[in-house]
C-alpha atoms as a PDB file:
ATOM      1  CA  UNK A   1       6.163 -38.663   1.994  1.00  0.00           C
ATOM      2  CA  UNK A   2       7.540 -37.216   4.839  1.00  0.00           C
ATOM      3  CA  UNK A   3       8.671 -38.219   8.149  1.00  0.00           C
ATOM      4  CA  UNK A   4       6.610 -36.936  11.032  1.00  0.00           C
ATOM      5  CA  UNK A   5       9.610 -36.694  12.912  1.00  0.00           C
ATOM      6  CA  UNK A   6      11.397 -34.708   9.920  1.00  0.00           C
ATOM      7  CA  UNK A   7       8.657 -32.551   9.499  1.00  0.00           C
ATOM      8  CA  UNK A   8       8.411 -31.730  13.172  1.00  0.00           C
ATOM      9  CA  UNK A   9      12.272 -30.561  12.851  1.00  0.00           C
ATOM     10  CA  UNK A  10      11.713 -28.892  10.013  1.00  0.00           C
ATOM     11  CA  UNK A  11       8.582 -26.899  11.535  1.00  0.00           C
ATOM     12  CA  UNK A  12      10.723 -26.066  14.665  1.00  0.00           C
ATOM     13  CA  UNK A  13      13.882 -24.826  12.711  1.00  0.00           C
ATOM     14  CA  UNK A  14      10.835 -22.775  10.729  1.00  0.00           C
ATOM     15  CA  UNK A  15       9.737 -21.009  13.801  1.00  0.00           C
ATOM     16  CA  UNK A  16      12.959 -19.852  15.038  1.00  0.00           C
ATOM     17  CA  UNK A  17      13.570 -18.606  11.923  1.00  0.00           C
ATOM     18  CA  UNK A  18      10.375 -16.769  11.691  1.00  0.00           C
ATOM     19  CA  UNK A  19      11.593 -15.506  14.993  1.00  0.00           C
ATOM     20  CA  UNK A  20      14.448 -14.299  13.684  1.00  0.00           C
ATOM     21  CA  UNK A  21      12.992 -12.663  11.336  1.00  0.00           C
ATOM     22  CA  UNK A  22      10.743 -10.744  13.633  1.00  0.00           C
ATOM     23  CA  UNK A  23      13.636 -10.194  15.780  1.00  0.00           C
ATOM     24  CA  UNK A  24      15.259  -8.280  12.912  1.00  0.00           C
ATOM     25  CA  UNK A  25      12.241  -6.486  11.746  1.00  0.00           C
ATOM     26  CA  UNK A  26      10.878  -5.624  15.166  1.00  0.00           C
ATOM     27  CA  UNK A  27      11.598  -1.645  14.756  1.00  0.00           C
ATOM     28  CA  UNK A  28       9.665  -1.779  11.368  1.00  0.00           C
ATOM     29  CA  UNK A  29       6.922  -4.332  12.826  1.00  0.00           C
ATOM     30  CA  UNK A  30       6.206  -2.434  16.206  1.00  0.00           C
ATOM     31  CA  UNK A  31       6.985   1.246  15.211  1.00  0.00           C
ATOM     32  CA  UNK A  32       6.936   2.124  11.613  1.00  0.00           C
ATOM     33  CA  UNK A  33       4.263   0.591  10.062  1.00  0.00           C
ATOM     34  CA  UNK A  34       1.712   2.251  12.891  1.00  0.00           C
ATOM     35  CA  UNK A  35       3.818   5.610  11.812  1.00  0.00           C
ATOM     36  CA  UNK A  36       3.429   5.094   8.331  1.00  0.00           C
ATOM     37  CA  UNK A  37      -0.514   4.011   8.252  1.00  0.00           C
ATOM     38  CA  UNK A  38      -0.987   6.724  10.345  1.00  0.00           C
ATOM     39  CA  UNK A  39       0.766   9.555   8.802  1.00  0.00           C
ATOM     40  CA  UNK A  40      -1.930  11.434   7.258  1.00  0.00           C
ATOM     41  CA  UNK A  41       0.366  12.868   4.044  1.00  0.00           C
ATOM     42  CA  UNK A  42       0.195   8.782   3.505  1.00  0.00           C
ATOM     43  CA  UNK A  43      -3.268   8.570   4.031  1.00  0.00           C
ATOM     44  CA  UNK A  44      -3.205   4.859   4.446  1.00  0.00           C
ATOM     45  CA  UNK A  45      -5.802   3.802   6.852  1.00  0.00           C
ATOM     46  CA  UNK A  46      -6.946   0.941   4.764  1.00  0.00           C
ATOM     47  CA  UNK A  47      -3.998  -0.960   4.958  1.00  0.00           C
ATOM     48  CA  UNK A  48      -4.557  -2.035   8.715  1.00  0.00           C
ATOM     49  CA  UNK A  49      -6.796  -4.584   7.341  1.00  0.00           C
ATOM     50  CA  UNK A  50      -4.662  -5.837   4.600  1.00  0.00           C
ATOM     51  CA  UNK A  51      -2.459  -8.118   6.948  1.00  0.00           C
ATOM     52  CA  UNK A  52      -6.132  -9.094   8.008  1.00  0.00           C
ATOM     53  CA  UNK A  53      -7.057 -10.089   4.913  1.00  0.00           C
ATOM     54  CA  UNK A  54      -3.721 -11.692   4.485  1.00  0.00           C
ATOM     55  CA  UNK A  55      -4.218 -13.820   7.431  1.00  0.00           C
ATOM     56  CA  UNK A  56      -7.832 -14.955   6.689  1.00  0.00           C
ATOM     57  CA  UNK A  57      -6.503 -16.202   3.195  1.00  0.00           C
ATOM     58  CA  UNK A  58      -4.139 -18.415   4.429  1.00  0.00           C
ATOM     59  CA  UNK A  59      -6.180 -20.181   6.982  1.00  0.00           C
ATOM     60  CA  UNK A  60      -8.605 -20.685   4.644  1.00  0.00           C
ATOM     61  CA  UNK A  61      -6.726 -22.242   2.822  1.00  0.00           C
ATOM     62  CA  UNK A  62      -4.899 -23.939   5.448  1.00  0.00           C
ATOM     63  CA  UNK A  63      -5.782 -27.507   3.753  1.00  0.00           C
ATOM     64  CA  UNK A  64      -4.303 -26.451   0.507  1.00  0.00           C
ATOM     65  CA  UNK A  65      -1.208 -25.733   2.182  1.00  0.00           C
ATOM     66  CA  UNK A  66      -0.761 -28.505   4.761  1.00  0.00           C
ATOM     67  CA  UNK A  67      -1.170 -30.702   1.113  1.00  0.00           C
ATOM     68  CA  UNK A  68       1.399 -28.731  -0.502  1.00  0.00           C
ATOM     69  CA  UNK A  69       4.326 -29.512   2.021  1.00  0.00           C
ATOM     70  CA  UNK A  70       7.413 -31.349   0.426  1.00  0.00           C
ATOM     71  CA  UNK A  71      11.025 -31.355   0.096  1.00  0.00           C
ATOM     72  CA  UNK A  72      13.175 -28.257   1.308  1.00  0.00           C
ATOM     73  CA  UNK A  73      14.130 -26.489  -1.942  1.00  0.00           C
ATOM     74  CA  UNK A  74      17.646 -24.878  -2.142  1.00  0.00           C
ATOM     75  CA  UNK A  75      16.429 -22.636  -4.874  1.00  0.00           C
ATOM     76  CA  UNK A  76      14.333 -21.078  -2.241  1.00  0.00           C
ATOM     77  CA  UNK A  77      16.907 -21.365   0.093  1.00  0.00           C
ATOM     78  CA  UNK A  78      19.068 -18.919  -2.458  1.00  0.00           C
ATOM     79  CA  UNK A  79      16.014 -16.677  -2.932  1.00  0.00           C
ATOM     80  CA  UNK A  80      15.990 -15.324   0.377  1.00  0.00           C
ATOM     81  CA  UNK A  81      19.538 -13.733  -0.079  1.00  0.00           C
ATOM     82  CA  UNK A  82      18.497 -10.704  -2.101  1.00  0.00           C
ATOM     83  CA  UNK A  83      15.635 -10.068   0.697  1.00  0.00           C
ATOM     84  CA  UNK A  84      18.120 -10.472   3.828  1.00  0.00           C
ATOM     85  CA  UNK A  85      20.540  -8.006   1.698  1.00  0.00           C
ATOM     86  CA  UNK A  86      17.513  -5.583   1.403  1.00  0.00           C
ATOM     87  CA  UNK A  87      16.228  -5.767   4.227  1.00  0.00           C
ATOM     88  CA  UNK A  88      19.672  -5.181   6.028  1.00  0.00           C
ATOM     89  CA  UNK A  89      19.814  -2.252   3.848  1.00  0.00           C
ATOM     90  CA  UNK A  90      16.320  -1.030   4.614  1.00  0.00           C
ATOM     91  CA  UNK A  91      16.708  -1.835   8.337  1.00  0.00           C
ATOM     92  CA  UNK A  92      20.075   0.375   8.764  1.00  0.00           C
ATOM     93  CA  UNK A  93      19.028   3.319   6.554  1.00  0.00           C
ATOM     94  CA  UNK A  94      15.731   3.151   7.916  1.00  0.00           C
ATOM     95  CA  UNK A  95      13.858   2.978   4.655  1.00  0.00           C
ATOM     96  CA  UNK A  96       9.958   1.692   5.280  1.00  0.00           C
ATOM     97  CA  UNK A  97       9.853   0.581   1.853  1.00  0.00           C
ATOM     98  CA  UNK A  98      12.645  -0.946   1.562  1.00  0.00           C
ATOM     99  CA  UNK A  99      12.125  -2.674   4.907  1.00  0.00           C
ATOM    100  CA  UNK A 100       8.371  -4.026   3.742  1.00  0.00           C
ATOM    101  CA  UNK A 101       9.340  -5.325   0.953  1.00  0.00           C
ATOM    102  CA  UNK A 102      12.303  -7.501   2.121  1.00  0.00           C
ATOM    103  CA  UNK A 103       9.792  -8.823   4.970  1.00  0.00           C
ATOM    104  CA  UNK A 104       7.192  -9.662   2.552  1.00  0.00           C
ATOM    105  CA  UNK A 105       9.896 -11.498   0.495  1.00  0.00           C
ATOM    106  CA  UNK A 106      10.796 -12.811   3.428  1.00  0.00           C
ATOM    107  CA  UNK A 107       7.458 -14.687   4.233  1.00  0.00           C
ATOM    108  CA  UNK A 108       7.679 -16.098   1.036  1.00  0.00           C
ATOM    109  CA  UNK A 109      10.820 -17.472  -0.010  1.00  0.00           C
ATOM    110  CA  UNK A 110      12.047 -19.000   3.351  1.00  0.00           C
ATOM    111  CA  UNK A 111       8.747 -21.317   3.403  1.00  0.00           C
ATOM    112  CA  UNK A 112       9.812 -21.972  -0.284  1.00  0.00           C
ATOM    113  CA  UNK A 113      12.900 -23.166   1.023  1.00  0.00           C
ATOM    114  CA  UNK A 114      11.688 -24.903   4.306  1.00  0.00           C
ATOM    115  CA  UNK A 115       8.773 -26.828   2.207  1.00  0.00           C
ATOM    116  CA  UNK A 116       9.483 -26.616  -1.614  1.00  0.00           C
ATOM    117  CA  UNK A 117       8.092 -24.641  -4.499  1.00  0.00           C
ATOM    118  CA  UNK A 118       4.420 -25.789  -4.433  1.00  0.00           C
ATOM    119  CA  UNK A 119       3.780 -24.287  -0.825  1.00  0.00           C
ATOM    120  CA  UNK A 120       5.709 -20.950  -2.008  1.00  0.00           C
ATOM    121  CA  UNK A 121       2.815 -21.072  -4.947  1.00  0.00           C
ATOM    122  CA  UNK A 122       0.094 -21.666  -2.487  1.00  0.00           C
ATOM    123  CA  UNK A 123       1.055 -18.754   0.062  1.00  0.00           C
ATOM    124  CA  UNK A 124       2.106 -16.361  -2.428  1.00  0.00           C
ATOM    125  CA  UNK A 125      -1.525 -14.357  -3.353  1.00  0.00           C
ATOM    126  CA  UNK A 126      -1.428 -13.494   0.682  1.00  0.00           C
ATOM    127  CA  UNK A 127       1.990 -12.280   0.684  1.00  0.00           C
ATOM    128  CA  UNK A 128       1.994 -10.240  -2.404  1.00  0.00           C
ATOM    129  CA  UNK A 129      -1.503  -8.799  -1.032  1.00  0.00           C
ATOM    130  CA  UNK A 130       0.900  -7.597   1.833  1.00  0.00           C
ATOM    131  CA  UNK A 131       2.735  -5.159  -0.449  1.00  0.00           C
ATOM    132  CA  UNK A 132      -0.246  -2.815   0.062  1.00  0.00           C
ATOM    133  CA  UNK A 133       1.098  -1.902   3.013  1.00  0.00           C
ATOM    134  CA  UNK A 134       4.067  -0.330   1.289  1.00  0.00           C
ATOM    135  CA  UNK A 135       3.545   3.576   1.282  1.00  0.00           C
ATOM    136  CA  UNK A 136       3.587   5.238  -1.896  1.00  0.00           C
ATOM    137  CA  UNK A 137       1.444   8.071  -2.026  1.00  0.00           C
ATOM    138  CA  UNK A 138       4.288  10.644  -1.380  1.00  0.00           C
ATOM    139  CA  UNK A 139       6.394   8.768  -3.588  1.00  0.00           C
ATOM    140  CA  UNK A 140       4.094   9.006  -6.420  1.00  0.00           C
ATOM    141  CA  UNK A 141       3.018  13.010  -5.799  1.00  0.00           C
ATOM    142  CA  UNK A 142       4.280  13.497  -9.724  1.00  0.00           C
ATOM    143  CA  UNK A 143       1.350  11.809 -10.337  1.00  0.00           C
ATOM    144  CA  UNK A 144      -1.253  13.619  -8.647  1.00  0.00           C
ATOM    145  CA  UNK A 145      -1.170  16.320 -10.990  1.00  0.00           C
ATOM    146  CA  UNK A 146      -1.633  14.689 -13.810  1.00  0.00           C
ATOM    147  CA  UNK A 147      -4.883  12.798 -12.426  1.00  0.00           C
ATOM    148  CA  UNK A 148      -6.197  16.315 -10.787  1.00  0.00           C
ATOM    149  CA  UNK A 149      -6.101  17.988 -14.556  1.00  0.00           C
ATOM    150  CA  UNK A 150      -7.581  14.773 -16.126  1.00  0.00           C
ATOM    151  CA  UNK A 151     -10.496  14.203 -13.226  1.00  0.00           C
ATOM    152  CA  UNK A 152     -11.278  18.097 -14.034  1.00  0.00           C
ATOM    153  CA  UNK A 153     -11.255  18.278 -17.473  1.00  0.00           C
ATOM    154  CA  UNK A 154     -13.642  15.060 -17.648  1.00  0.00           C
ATOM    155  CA  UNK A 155     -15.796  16.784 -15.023  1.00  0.00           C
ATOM    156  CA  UNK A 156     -16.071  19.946 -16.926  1.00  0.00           C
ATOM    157  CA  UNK A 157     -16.866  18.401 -20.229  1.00  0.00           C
ATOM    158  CA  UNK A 158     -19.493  16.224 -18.604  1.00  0.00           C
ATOM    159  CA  UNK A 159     -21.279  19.323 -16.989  1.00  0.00           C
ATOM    160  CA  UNK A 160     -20.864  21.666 -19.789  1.00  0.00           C
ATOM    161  CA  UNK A 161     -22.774  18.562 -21.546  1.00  0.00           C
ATOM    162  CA  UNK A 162     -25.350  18.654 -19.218  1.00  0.00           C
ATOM    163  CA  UNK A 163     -25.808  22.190 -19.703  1.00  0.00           C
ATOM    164  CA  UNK A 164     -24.139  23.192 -16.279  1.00  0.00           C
ATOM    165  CA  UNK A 165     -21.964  26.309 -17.688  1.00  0.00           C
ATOM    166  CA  UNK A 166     -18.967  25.150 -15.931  1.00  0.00           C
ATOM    167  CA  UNK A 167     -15.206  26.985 -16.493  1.00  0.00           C
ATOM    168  CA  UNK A 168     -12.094  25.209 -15.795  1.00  0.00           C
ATOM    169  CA  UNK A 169      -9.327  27.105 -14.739  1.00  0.00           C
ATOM    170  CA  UNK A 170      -6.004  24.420 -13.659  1.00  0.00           C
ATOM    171  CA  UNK A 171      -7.758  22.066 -11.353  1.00  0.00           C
ATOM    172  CA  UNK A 172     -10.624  24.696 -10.534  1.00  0.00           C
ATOM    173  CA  UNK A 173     -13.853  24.217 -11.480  1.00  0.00           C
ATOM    174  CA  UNK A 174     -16.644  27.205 -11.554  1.00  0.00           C
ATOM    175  CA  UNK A 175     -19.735  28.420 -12.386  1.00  0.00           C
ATOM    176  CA  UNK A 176     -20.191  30.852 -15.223  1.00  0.00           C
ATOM    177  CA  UNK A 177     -22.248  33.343 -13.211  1.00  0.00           C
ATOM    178  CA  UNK A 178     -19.506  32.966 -10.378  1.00  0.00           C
ATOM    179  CA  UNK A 179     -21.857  31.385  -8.053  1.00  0.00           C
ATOM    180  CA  UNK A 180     -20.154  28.394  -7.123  1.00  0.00           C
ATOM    181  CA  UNK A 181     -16.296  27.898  -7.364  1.00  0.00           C
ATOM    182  CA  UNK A 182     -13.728  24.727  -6.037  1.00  0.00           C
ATOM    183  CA  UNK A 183     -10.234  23.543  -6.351  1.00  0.00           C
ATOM    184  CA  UNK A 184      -9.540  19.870  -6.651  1.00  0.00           C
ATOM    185  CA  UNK A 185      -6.385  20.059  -4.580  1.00  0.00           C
ATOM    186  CA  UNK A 186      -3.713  17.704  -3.862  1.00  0.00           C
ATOM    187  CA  UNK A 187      -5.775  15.311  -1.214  1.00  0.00           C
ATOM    188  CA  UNK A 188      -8.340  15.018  -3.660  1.00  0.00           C
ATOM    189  CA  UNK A 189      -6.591  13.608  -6.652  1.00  0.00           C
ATOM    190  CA  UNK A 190      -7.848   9.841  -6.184  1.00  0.00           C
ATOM    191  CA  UNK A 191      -4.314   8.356  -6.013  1.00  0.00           C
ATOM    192  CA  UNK A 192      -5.013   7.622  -2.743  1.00  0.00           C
ATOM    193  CA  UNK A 193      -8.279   5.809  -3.284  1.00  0.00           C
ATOM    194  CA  UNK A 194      -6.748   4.029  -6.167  1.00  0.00           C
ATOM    195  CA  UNK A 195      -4.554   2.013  -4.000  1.00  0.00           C
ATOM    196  CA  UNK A 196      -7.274   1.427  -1.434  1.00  0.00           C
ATOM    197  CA  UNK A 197      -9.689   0.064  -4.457  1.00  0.00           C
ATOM    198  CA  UNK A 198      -6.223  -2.006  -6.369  1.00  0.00           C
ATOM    199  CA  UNK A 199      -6.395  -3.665  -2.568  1.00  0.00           C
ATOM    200  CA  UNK A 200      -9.885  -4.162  -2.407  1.00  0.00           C
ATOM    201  CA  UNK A 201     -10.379  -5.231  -5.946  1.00  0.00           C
ATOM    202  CA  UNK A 202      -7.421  -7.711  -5.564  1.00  0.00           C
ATOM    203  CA  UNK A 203      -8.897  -9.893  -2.917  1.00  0.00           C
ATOM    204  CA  UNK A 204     -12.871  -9.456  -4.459  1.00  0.00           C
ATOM    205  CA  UNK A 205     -11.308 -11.168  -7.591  1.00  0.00           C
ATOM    206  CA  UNK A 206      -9.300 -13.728  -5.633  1.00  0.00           C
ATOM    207  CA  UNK A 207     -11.989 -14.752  -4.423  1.00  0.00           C
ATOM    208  CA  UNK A 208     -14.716 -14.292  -7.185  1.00  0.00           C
ATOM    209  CA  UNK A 209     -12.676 -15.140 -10.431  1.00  0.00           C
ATOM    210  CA  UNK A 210     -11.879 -19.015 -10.878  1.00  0.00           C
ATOM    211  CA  UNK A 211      -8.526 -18.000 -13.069  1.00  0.00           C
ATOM    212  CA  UNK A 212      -5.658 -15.942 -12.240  1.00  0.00           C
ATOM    213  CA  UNK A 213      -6.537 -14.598 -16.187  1.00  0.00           C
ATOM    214  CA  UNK A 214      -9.902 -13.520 -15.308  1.00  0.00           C
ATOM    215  CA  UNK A 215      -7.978 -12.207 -11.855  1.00  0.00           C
ATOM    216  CA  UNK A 216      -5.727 -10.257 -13.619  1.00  0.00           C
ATOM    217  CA  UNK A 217      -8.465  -8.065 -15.853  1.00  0.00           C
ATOM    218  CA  UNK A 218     -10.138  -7.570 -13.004  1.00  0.00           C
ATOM    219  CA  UNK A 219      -7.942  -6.445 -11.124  1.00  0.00           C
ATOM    220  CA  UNK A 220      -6.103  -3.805 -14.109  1.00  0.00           C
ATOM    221  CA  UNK A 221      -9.858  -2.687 -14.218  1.00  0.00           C
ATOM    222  CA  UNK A 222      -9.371  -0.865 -10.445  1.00  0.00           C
ATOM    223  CA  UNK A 223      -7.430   2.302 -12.136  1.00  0.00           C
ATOM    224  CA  UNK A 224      -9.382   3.497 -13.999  1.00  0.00           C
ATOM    225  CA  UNK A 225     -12.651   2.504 -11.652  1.00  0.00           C
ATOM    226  CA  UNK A 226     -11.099   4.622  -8.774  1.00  0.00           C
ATOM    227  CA  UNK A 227     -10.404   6.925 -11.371  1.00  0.00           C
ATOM    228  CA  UNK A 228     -14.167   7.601 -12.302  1.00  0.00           C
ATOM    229  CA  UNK A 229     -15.431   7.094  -8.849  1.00  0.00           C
ATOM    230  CA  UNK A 230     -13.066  10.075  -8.356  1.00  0.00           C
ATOM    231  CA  UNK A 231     -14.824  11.924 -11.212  1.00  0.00           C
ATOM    232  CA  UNK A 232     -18.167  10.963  -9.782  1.00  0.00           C
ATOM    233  CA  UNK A 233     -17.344  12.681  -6.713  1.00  0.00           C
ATOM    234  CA  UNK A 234     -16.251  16.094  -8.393  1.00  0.00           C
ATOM    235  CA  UNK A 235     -19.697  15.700 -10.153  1.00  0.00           C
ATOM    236  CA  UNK A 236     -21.464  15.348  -7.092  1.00  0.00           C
ATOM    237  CA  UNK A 237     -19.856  18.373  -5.522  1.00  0.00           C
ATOM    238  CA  UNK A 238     -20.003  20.724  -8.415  1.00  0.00           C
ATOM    239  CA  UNK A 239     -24.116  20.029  -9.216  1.00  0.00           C
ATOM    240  CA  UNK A 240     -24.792  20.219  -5.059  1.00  0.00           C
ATOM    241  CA  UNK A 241     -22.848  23.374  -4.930  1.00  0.00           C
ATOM    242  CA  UNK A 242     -24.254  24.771  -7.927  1.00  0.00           C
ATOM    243  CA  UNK A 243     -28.044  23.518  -7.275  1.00  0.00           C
ATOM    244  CA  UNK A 244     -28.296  23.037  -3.626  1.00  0.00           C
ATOM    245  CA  UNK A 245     -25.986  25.313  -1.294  1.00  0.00           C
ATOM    246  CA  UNK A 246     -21.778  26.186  -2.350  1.00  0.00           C
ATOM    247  CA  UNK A 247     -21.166  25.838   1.617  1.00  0.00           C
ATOM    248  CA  UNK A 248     -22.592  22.709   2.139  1.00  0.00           C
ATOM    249  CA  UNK A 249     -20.888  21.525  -0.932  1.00  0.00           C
ATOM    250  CA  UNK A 250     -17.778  22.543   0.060  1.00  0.00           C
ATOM    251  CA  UNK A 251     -18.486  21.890   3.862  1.00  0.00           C
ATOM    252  CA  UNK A 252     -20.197  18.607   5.117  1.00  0.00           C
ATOM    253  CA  UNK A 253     -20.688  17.310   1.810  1.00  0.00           C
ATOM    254  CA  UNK A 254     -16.963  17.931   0.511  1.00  0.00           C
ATOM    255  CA  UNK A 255     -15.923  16.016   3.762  1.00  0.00           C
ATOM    256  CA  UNK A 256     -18.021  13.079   3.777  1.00  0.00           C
ATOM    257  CA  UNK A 257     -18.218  12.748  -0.206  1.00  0.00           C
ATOM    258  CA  UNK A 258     -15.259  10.428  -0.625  1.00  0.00           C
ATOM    259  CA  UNK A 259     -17.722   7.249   0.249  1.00  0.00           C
ATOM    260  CA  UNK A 260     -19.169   8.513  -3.632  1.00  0.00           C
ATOM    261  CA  UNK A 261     -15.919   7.547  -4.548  1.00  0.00           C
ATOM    262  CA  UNK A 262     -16.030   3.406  -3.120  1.00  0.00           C
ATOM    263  CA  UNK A 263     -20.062   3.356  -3.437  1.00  0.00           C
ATOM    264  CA  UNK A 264     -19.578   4.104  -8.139  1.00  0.00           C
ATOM    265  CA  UNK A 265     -16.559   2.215  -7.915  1.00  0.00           C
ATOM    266  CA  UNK A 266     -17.488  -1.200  -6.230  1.00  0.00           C
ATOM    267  CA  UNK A 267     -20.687  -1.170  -8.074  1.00  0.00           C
ATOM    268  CA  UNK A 268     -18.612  -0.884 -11.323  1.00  0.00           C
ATOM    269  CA  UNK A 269     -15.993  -3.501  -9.398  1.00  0.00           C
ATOM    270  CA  UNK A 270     -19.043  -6.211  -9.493  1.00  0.00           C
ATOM    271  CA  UNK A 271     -19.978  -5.106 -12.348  1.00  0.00           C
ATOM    272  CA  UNK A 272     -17.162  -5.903 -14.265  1.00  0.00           C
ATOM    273  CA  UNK A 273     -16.573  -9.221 -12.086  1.00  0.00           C
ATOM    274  CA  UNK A 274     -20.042 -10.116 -13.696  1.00  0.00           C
ATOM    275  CA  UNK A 275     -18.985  -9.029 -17.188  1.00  0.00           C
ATOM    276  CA  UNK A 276     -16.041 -11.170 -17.102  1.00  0.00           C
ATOM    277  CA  UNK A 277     -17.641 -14.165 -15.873  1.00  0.00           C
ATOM    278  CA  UNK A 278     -19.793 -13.954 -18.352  1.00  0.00           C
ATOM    279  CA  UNK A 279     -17.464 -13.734 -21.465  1.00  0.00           C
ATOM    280  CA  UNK A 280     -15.324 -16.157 -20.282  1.00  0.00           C
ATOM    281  CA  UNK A 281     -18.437 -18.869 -20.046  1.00  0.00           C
ATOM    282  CA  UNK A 282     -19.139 -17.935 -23.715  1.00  0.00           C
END
């Protein structure tokens, strides 16, 4: 058991090196993340509540953690080298990445080596939620494509299957009779929404699953439910367009049809929690 008075030194040295830390990472803290979350080619608006979320997780679990307290580890102490080399490197070639994911390591490994390996394992679902703050959108454009084709090809054979008469041209979709026409452009390829649902699906089954297994399917599960929550919404748009009105489909429906997108998807999200609950019980 510790010493109060050692563990009162220890928490001190802790919080000037957590200044420290901020002191090195200010420009990223105080600048570029607000740039970056902002930016709309990111389109990352969700991630000003994942720190949020972060934050709520450890203080409730603050007992857990207080209990979890022991020796200073020099493992951890080692583990923070790679992180203070990347973020360096991050911090001089101003790379946002880079930067957020040295500061994430950061939070982890230098309570790891302040307090030992058990409080590193109790802290480390809130830090790793923090790397969905790391922008990737642009960085994964390749991708895009791929799910634009795939979200229109599944929305054409579903319509033709309803008897729709839909033609797919690229990423186009359009009536037979010319009526009704719409491109599923670059904004509108999900990849976006998949991150925000990986997020939001990653702290629903941290919360909801009793097992980091039954965490883990959940959690692969968010793909591809983003991914037809995606497909829902080019449904939507198509059948209002071609049995309502084409301008309000493509007008204040188009705009505000994203919350299709999060409405299928979380249903399936709980869904699946359910699913897994109960064939695990069995």
């Amino acid at each position: 058991m510790q010493l109060p008075g050692e563990l009162k030194a220890r928490l001190a040295i802790l919080a000037a090196t957590g200044a420290a830390v901020v002191a090195g990472f200010h420009v990223l803290l105080f600048r570029h993340v607000a740039m970056t979350f902002n930016d709309p080619k990111e389109d990352m608006s969700f991630a000003w509540f994942v720190p949020v979320f972060s934050l709520y997780v450890v203080w409730r679990e603050r007992d857990k953690i207080a209990k979890s307290i022991g020796s200073p580890s020099w493992v951890g102490a080692l583990a923070t080298i790679p992180f203070l080399f990347a973020g360096f490197l991050g911090v001089r070639g101003i790379q946002v990445r880079l930067e957020m994911l040295a500061f994430a390591g950061l939070l982890l490994t230098v309570p790891w080596a302040f307090f030992g390996r058990k409080t590193a394992a109790a802290i480390v679902f809130p830090v790793a939620f923090l790397l969905f703050c790391i922008p990737l959108s642009s960085f994964l454009d390749v991708v895009t494509v791929h799910l634009r084709l795939f979200a229109t090809g599944t929305a054409e054979a579903i319509l033709n299957g309803m008897g729709a008469g839909i033609t797919r041209t690229g990423t186009m979709l359009a009536a037979a009779d010319g009526s009704f026409s719409i491109d599923v452009a670059e904004p509108c390829s999900g990849l976006r929404s998949i991150f925000a649902l990986m997020a939001l699906t990653a702290g629903y089954a941290y919360f909801t699953q009793p097992t980091w297994t039954r965490r883990a399917i959940l959690f692969a599960l968010s793909v591809p439910l983003a991914v037809v929550g995606n497909v829902s919404r080019i449904l939507s748009i198509v059948l209002v367009g071609t049995c309502a009105s084409k301008d309000f489909a493509v007008g204040f429906y188009h705009d505000y049809s994203g919350y299709v997108v999060f409405m299928v998807a979380i249903l399936l999200m709980v869904a699946c929690g359910e699913a897994i609950g109960r064939a695990f019980r069995r």
